[in-house]
N, C-alpha and C. Protein backbone atom coordinates (compact mmCIF):
# COMPACT_ATOMS: atom_id res chain seq x y z
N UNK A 1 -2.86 5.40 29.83
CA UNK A 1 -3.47 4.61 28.78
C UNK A 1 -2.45 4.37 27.67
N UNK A 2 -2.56 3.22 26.94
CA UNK A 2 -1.15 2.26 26.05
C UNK A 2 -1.73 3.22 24.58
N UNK A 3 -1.49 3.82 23.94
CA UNK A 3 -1.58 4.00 22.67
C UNK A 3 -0.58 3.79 21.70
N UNK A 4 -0.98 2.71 20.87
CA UNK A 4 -0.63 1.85 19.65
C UNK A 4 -0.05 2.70 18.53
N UNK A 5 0.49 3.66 18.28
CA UNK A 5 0.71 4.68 16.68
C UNK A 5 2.07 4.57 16.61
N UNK A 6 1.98 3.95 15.33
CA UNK A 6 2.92 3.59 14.69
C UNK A 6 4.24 4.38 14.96
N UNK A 7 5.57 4.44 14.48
CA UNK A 7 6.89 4.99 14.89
C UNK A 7 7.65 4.95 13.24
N UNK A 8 7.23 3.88 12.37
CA UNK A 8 8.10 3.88 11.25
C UNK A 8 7.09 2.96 10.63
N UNK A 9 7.14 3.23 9.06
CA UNK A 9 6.37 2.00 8.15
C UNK A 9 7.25 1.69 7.27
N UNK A 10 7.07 0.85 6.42
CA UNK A 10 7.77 0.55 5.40
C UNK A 10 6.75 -0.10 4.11
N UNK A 11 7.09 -0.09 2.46
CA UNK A 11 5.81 -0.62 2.10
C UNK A 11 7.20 -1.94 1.45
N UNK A 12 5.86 -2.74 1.08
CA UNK A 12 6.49 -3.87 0.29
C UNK A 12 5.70 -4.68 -0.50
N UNK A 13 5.93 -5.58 -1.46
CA UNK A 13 5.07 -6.31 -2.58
C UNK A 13 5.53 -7.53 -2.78
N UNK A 14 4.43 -8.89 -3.09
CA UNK A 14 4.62 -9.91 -3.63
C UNK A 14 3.75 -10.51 -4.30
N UNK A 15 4.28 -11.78 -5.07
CA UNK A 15 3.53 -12.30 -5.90
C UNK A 15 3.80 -13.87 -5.34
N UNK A 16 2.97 -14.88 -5.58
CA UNK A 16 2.97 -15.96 -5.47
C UNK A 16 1.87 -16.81 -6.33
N UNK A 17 2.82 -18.27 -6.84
CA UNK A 17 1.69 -18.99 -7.41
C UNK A 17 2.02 -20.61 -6.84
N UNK A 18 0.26 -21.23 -6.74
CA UNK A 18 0.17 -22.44 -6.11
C UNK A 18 -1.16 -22.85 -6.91
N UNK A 19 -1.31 -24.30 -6.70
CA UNK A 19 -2.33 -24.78 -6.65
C UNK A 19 -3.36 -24.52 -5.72
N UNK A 20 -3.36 -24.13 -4.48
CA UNK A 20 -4.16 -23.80 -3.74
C UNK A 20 -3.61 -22.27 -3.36
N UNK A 21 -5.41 -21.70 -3.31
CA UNK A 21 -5.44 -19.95 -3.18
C UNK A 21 -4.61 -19.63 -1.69
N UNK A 22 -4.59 -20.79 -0.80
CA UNK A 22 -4.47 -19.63 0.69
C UNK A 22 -2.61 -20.17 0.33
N UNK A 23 -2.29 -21.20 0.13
CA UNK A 23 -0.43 -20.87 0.04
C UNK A 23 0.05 -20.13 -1.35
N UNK A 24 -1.29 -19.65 -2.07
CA UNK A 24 -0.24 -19.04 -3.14
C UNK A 24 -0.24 -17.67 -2.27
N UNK A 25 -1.24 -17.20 -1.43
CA UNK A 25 -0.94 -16.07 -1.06
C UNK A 25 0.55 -16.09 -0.09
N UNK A 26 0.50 -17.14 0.50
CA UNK A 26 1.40 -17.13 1.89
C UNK A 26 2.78 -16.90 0.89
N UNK A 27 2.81 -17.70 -0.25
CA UNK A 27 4.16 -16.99 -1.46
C UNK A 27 4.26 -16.16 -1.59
N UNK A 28 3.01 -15.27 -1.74
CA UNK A 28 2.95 -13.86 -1.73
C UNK A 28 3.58 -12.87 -0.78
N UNK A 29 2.89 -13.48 0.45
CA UNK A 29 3.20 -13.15 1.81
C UNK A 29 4.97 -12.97 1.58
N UNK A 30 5.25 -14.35 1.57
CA UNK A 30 6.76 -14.44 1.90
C UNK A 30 7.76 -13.67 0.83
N UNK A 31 7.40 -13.50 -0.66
CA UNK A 31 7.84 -12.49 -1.60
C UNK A 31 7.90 -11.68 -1.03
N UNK A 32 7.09 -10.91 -0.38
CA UNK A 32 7.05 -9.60 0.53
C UNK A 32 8.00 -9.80 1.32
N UNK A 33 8.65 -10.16 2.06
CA UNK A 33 9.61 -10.64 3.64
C UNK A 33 8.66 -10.75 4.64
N UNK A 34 7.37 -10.96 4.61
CA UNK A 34 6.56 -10.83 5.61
C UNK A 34 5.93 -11.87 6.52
N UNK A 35 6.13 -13.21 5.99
CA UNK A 35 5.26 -14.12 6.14
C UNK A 35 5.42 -14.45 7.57
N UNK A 36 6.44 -14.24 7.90
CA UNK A 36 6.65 -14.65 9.47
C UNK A 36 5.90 -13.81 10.86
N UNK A 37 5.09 -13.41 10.36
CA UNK A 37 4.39 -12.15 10.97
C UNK A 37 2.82 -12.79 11.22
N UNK A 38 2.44 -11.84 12.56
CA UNK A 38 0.85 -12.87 12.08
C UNK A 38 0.33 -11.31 12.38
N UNK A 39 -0.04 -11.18 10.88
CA UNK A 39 -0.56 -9.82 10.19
C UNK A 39 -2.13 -9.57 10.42
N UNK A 40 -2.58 -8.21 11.11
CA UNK A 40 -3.39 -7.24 11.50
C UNK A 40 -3.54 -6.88 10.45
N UNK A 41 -4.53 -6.49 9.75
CA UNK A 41 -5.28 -5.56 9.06
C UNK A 41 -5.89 -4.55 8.91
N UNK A 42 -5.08 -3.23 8.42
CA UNK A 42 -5.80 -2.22 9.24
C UNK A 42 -6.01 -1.40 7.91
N UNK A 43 -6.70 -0.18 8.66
CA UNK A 43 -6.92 1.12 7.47
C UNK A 43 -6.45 2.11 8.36
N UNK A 44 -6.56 3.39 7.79
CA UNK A 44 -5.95 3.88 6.44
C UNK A 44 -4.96 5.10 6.81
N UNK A 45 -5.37 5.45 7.91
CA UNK A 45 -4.29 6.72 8.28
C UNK A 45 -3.17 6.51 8.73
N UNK A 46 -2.07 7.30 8.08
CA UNK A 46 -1.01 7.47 8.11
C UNK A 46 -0.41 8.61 9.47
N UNK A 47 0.10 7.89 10.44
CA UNK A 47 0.35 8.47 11.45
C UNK A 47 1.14 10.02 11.64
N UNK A 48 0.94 11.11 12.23
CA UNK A 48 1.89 12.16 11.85
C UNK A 48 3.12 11.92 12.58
N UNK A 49 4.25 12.46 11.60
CA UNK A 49 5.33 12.50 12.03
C UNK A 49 6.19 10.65 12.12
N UNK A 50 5.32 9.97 11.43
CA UNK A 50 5.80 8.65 11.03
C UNK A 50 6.70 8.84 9.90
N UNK A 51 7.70 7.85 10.18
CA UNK A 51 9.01 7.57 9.66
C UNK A 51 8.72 6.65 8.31
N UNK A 52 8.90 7.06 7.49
CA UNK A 52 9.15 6.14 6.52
C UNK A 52 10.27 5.27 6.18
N UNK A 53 10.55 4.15 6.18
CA UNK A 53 12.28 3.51 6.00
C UNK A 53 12.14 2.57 4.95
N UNK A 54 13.33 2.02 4.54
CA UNK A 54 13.59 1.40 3.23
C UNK A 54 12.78 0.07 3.98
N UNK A 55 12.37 -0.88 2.90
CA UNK A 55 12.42 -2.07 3.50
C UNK A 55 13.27 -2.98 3.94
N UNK A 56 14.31 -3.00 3.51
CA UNK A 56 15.82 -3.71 3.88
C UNK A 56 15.37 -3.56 5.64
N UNK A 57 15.52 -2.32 6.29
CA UNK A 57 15.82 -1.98 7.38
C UNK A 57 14.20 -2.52 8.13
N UNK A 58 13.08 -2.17 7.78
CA UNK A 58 12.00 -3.06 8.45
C UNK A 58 11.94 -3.98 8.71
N UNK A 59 12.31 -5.17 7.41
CA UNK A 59 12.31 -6.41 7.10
C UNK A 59 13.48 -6.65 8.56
N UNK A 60 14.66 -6.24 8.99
CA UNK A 60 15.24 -6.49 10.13
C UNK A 60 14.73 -6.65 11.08
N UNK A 61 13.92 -5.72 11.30
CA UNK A 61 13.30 -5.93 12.83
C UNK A 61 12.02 -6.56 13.06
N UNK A 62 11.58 -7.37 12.10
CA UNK A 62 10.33 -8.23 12.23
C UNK A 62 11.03 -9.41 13.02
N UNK A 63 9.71 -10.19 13.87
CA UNK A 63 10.21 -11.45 14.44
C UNK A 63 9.39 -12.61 14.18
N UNK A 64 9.70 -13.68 14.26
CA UNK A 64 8.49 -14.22 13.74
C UNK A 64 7.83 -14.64 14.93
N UNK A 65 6.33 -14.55 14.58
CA UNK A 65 4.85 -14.72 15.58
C UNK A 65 4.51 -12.89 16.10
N UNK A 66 4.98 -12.10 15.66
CA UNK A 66 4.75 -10.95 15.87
C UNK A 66 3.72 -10.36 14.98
N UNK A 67 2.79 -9.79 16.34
CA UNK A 67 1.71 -8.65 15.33
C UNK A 67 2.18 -7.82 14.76
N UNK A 68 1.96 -7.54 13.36
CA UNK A 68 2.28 -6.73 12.88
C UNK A 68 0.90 -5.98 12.09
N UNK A 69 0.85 -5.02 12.23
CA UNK A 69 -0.18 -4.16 11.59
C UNK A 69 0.56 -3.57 9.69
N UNK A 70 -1.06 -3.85 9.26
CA UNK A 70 -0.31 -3.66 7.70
C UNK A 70 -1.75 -3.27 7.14
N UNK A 71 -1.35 -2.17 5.97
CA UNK A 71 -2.54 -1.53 5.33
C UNK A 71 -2.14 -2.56 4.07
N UNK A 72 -2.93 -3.32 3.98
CA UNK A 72 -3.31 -4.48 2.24
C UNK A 72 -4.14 -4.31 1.13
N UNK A 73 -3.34 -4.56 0.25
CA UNK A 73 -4.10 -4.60 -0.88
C UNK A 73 -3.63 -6.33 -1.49
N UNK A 74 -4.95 -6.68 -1.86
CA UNK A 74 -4.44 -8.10 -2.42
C UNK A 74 -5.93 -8.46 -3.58
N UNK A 75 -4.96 -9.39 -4.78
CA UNK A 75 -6.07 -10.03 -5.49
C UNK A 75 -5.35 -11.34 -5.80
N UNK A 76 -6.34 -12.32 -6.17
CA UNK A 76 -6.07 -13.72 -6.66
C UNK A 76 -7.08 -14.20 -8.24
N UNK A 77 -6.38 -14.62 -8.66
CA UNK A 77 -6.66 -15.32 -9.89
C UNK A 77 -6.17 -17.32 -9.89
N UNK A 78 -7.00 -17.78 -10.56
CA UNK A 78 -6.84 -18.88 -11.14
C UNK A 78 -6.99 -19.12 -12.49
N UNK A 79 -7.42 -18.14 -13.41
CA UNK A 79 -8.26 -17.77 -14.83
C UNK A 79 -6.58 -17.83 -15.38
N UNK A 80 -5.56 -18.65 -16.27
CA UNK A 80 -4.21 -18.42 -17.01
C UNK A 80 -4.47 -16.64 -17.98
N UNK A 81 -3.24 -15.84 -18.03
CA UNK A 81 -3.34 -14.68 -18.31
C UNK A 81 -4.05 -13.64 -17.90
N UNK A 82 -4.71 -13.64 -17.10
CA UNK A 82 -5.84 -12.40 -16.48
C UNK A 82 -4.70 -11.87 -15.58
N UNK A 83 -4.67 -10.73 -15.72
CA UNK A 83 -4.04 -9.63 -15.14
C UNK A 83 -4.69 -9.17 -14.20
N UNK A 84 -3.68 -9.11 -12.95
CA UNK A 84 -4.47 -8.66 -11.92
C UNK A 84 -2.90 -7.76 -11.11
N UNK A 85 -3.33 -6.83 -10.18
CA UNK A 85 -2.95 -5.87 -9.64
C UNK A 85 -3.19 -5.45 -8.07
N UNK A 86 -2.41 -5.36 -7.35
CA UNK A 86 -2.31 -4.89 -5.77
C UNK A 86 -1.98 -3.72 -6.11
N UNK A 87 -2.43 -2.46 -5.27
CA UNK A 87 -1.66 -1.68 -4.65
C UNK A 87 -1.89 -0.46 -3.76
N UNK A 88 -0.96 -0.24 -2.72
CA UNK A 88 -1.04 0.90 -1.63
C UNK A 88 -0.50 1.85 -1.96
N UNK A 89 -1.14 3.50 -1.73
CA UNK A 89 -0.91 4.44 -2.33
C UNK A 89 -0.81 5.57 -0.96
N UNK A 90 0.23 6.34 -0.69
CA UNK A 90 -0.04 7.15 0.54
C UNK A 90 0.05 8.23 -0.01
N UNK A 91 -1.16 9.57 0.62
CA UNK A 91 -0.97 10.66 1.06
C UNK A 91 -0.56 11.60 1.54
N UNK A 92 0.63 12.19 2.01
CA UNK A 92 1.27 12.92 3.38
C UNK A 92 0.92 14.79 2.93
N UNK A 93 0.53 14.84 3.78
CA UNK A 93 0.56 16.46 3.89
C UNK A 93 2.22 17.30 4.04
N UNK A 94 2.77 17.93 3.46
CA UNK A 94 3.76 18.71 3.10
C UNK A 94 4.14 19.11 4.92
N UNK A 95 2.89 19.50 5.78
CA UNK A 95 3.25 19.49 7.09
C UNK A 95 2.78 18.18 7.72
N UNK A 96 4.39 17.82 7.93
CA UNK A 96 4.30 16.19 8.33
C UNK A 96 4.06 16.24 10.21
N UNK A 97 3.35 17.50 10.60
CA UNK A 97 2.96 17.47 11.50
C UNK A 97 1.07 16.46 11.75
N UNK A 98 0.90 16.59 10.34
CA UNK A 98 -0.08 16.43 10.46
C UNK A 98 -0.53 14.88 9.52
N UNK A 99 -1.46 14.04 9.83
CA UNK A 99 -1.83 12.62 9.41
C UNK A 99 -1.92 13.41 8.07
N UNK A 100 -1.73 11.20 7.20
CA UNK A 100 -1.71 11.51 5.93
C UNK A 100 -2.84 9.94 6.16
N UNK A 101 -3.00 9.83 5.07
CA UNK A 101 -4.06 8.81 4.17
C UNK A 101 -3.16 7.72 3.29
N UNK A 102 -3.56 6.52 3.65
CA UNK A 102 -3.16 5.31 2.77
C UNK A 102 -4.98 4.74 2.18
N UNK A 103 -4.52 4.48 0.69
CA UNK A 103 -5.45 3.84 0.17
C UNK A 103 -4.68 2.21 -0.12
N UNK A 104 -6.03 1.22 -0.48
CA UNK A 104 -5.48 0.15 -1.11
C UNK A 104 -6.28 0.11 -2.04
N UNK A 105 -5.55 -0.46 -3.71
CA UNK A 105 -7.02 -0.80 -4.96
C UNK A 105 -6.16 -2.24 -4.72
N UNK A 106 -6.84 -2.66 -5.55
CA UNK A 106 -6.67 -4.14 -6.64
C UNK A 106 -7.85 -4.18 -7.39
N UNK A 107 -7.51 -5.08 -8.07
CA UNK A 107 -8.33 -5.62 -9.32
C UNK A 107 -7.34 -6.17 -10.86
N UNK A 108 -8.33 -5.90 -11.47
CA UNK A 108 -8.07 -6.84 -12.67
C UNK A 108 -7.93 -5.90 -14.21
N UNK A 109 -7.38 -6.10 -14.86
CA UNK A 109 -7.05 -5.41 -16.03
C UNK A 109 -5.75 -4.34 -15.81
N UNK A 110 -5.37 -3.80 -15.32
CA UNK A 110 -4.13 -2.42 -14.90
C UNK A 110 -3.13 -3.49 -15.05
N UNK A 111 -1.79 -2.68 -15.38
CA UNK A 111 -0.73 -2.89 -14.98
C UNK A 111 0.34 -1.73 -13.91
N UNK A 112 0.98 -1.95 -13.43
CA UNK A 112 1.86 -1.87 -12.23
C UNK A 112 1.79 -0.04 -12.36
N UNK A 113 2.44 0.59 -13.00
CA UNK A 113 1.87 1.88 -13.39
C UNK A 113 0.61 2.43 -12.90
N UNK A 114 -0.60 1.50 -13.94
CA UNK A 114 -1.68 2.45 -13.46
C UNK A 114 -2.16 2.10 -12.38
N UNK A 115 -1.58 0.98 -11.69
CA UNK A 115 -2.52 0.47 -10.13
C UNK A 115 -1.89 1.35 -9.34
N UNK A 116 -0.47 2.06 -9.44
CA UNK A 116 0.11 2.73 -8.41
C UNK A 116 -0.46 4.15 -8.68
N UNK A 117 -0.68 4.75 -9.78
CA UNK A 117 -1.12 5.79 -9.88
C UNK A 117 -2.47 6.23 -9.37
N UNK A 118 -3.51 5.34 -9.80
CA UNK A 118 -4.76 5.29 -9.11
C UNK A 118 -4.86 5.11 -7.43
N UNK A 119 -3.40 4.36 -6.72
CA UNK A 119 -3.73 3.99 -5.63
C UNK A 119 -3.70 5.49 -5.39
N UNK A 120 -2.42 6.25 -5.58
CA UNK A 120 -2.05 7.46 -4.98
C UNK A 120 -2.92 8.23 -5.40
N UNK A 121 -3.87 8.48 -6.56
CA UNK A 121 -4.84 9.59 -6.60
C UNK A 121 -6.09 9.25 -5.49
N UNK A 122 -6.50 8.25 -5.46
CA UNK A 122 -7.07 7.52 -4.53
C UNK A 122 -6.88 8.03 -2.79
N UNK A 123 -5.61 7.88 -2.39
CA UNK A 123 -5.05 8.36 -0.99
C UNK A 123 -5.18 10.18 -1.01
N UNK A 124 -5.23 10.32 -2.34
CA UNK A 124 -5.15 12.12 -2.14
C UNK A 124 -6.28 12.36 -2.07
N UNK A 125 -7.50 12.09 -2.91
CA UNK A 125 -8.68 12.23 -2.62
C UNK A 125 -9.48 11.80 -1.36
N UNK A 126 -9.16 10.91 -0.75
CA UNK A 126 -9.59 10.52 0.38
C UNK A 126 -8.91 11.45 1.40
N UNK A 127 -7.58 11.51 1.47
CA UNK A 127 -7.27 12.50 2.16
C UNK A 127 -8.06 14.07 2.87
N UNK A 128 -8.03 14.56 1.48
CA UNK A 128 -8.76 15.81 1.09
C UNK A 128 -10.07 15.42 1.80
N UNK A 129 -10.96 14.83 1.55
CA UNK A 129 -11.92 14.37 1.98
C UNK A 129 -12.38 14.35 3.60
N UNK A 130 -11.31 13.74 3.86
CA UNK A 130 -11.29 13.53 5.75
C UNK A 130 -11.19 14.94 6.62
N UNK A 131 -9.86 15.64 5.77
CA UNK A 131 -9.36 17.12 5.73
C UNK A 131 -10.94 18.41 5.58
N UNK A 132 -12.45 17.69 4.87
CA UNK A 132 -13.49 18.62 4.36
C UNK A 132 -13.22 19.15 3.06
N UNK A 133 -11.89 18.83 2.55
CA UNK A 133 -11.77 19.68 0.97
C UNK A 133 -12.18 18.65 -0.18
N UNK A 134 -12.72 20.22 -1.33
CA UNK A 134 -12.85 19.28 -2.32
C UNK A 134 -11.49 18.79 -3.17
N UNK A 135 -11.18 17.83 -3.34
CA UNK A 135 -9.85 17.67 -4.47
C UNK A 135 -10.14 17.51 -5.61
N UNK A 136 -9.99 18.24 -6.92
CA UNK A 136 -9.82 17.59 -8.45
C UNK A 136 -8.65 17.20 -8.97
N UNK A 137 -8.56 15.68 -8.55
CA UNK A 137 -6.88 15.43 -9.07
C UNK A 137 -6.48 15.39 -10.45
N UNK A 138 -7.31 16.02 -11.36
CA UNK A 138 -6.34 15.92 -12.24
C UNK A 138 -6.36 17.93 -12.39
N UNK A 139 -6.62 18.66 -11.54
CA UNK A 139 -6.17 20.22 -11.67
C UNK A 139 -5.78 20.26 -10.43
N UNK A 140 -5.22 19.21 -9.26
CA UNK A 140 -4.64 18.82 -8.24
C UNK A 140 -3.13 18.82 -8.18
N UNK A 141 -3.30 17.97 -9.07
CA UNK A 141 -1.48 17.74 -9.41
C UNK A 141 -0.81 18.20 -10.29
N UNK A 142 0.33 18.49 -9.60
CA UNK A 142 1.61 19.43 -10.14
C UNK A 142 2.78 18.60 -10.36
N UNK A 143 2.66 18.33 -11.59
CA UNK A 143 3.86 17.55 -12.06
C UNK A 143 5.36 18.15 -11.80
N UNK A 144 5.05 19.16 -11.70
CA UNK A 144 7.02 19.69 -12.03
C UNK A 144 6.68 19.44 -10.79
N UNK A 145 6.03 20.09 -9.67
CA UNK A 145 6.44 19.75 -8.06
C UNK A 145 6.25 18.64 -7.47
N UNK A 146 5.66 17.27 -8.40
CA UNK A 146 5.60 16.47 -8.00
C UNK A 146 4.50 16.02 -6.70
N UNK A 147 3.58 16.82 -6.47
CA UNK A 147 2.75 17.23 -5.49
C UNK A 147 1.23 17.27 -6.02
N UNK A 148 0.36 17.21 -4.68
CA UNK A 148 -1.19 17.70 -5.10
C UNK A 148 -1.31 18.53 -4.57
N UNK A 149 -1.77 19.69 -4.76
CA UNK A 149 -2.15 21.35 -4.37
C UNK A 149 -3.62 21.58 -4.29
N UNK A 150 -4.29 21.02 -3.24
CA UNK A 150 -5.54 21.36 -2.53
C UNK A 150 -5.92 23.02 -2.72
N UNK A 151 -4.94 23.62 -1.96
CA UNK A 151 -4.45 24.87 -1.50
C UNK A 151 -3.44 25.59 -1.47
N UNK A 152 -3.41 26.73 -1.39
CA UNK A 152 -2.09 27.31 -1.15
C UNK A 152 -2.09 26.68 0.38
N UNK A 153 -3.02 26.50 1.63
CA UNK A 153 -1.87 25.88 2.60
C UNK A 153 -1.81 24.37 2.61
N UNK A 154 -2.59 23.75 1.75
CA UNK A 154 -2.72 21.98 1.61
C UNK A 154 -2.21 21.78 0.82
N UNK A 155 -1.20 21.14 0.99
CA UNK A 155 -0.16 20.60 -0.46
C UNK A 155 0.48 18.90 0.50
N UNK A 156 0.12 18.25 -0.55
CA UNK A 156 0.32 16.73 -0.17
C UNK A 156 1.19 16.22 -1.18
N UNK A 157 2.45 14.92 -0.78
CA UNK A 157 3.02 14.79 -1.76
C UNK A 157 2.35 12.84 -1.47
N UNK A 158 2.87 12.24 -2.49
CA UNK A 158 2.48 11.07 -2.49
C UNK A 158 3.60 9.88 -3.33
N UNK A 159 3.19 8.71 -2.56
CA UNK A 159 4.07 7.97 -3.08
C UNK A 159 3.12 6.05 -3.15
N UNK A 160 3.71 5.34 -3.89
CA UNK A 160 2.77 4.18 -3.79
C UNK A 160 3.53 2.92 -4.04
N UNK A 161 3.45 2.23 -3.84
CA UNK A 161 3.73 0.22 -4.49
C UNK A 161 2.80 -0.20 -4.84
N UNK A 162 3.06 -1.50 -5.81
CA UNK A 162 2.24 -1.86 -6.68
C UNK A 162 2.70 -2.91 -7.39
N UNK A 163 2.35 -4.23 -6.75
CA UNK A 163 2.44 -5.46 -8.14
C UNK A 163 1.27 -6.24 -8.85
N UNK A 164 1.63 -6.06 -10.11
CA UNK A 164 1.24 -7.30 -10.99
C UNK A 164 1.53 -8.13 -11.83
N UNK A 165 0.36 -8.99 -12.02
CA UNK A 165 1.30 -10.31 -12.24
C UNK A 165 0.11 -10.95 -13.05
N UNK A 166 0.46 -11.70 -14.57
CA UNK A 166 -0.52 -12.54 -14.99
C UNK A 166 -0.76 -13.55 -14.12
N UNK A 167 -2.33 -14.61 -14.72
CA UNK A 167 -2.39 -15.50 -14.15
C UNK A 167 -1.46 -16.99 -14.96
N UNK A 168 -1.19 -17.56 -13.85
CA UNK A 168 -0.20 -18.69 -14.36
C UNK A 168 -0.85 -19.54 -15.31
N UNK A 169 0.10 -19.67 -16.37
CA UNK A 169 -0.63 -20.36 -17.47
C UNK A 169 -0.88 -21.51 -17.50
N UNK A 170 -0.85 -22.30 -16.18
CA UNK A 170 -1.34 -24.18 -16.19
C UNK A 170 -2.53 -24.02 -15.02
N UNK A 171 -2.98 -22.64 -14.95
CA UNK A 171 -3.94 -22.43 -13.74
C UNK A 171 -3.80 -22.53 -12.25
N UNK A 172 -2.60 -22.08 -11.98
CA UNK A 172 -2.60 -22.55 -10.61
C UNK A 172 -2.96 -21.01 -10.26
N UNK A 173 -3.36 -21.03 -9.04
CA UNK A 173 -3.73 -19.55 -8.19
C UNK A 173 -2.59 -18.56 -8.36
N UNK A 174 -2.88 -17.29 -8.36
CA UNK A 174 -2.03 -16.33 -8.49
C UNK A 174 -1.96 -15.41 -7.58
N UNK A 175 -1.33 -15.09 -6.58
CA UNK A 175 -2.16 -13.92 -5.58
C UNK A 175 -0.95 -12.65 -6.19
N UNK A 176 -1.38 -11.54 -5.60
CA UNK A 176 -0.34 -10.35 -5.54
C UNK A 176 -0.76 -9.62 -4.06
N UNK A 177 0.25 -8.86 -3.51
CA UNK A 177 0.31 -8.13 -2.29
C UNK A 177 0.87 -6.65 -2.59
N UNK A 178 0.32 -6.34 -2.17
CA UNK A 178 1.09 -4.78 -1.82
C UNK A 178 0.70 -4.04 -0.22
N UNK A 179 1.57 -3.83 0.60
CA UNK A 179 1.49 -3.58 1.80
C UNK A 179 2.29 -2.24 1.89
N UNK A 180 1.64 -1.93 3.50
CA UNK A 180 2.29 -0.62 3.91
C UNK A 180 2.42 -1.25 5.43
N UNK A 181 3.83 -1.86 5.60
CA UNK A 181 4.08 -2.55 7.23
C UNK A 181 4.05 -1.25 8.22
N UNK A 182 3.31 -1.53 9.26
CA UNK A 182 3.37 -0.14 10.32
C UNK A 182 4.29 -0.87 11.43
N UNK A 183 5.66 -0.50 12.21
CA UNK A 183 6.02 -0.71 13.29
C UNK A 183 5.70 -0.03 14.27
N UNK A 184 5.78 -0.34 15.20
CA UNK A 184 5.47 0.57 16.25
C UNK A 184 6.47 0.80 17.31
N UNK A 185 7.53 -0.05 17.31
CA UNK A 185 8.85 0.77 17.61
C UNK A 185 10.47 0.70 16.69
């Protein structure tokens, strides 16, 4: 039997603006390096023992018309100045033997900061969750270690992307992206 789990991800972000919502996204799309891809939509687990790589090196091995599987976060505006925000936030357990958790937020009001921060408290809590534990992320996280501490044996570290972007001030559509590309070889 063929099983599909990923081998390496990479995350990445864009912004795009148009008069019309579906090519401001595809700007978006293509800000990202992605557009050439005919993108799967998936959730949320993070494969064990998956590779994380720069995007430089992902962005190489895409082809175009290729499935590509991608955890998304996306919002659009047409409203000039409304702030809006993408972003993917991952989970990994300290034993990278074992799955981690990707969240996606968006919305409106945050900037780039707090959309990435929320994504990643977001992926830890859900994590924990799947795992049966309770998490309180804010007596969770350990700043000097840079980590969330479930437990003495659950300790997850986390990392996220995240763009935003006002809305364009003559009204044209605004999208933002934030992705987590999964390859699978």
């Amino acid at each position: 039997m063929y099983k599909t789990v990923p081998k390496r991800m990479f995350f990445s972000k864009g912004v795009g603006y148009h008069r019309n919502k579906l090519q401001s996204f595809e700007l978006a799309l293509r800000d990202a390096g992605i557009e050439i891809c005919n993108i799967v939509t998936i959730s949320s687990i993070f494969p064990p023992a998956c590779k994380i790589i720069p995007k430089k090196e992902g962005l190489k091995d895409l082809v175009p018309g290729q499935i590509t599987f991608v955890v998304m976060a996306r919002e659009s505006t047409n409203e000039p100045s409304r702030l809006i925000s993408a972003a993917v936030g991952l989970a990994q357990p300290v034993n990278r033997t074992q799955y981690g958790y990707i969240s996606e937020h968006h919305g409106f009001g945050q900037m780039t900061r707090q959309s990435k921060d929320f994504a990643e408290d977001l992926a830890a809590t859900m994590l924990a969750s799947t795992l049966g534990i309770e998490l309180d992320i804010d007596k969770a996280w350990d700043e000097r270690k840079q980590l969330y501490i479930a437990d003495k044996n659950r300790q997850f570290t986390s990392r996220s992307i995240a763009q935003s972007a006002y809305g364009h001030e003559d009204s044209l559509w605004t999208t933002v992206v934030a992705c987590a590309v999964m390859l699978i070889v």
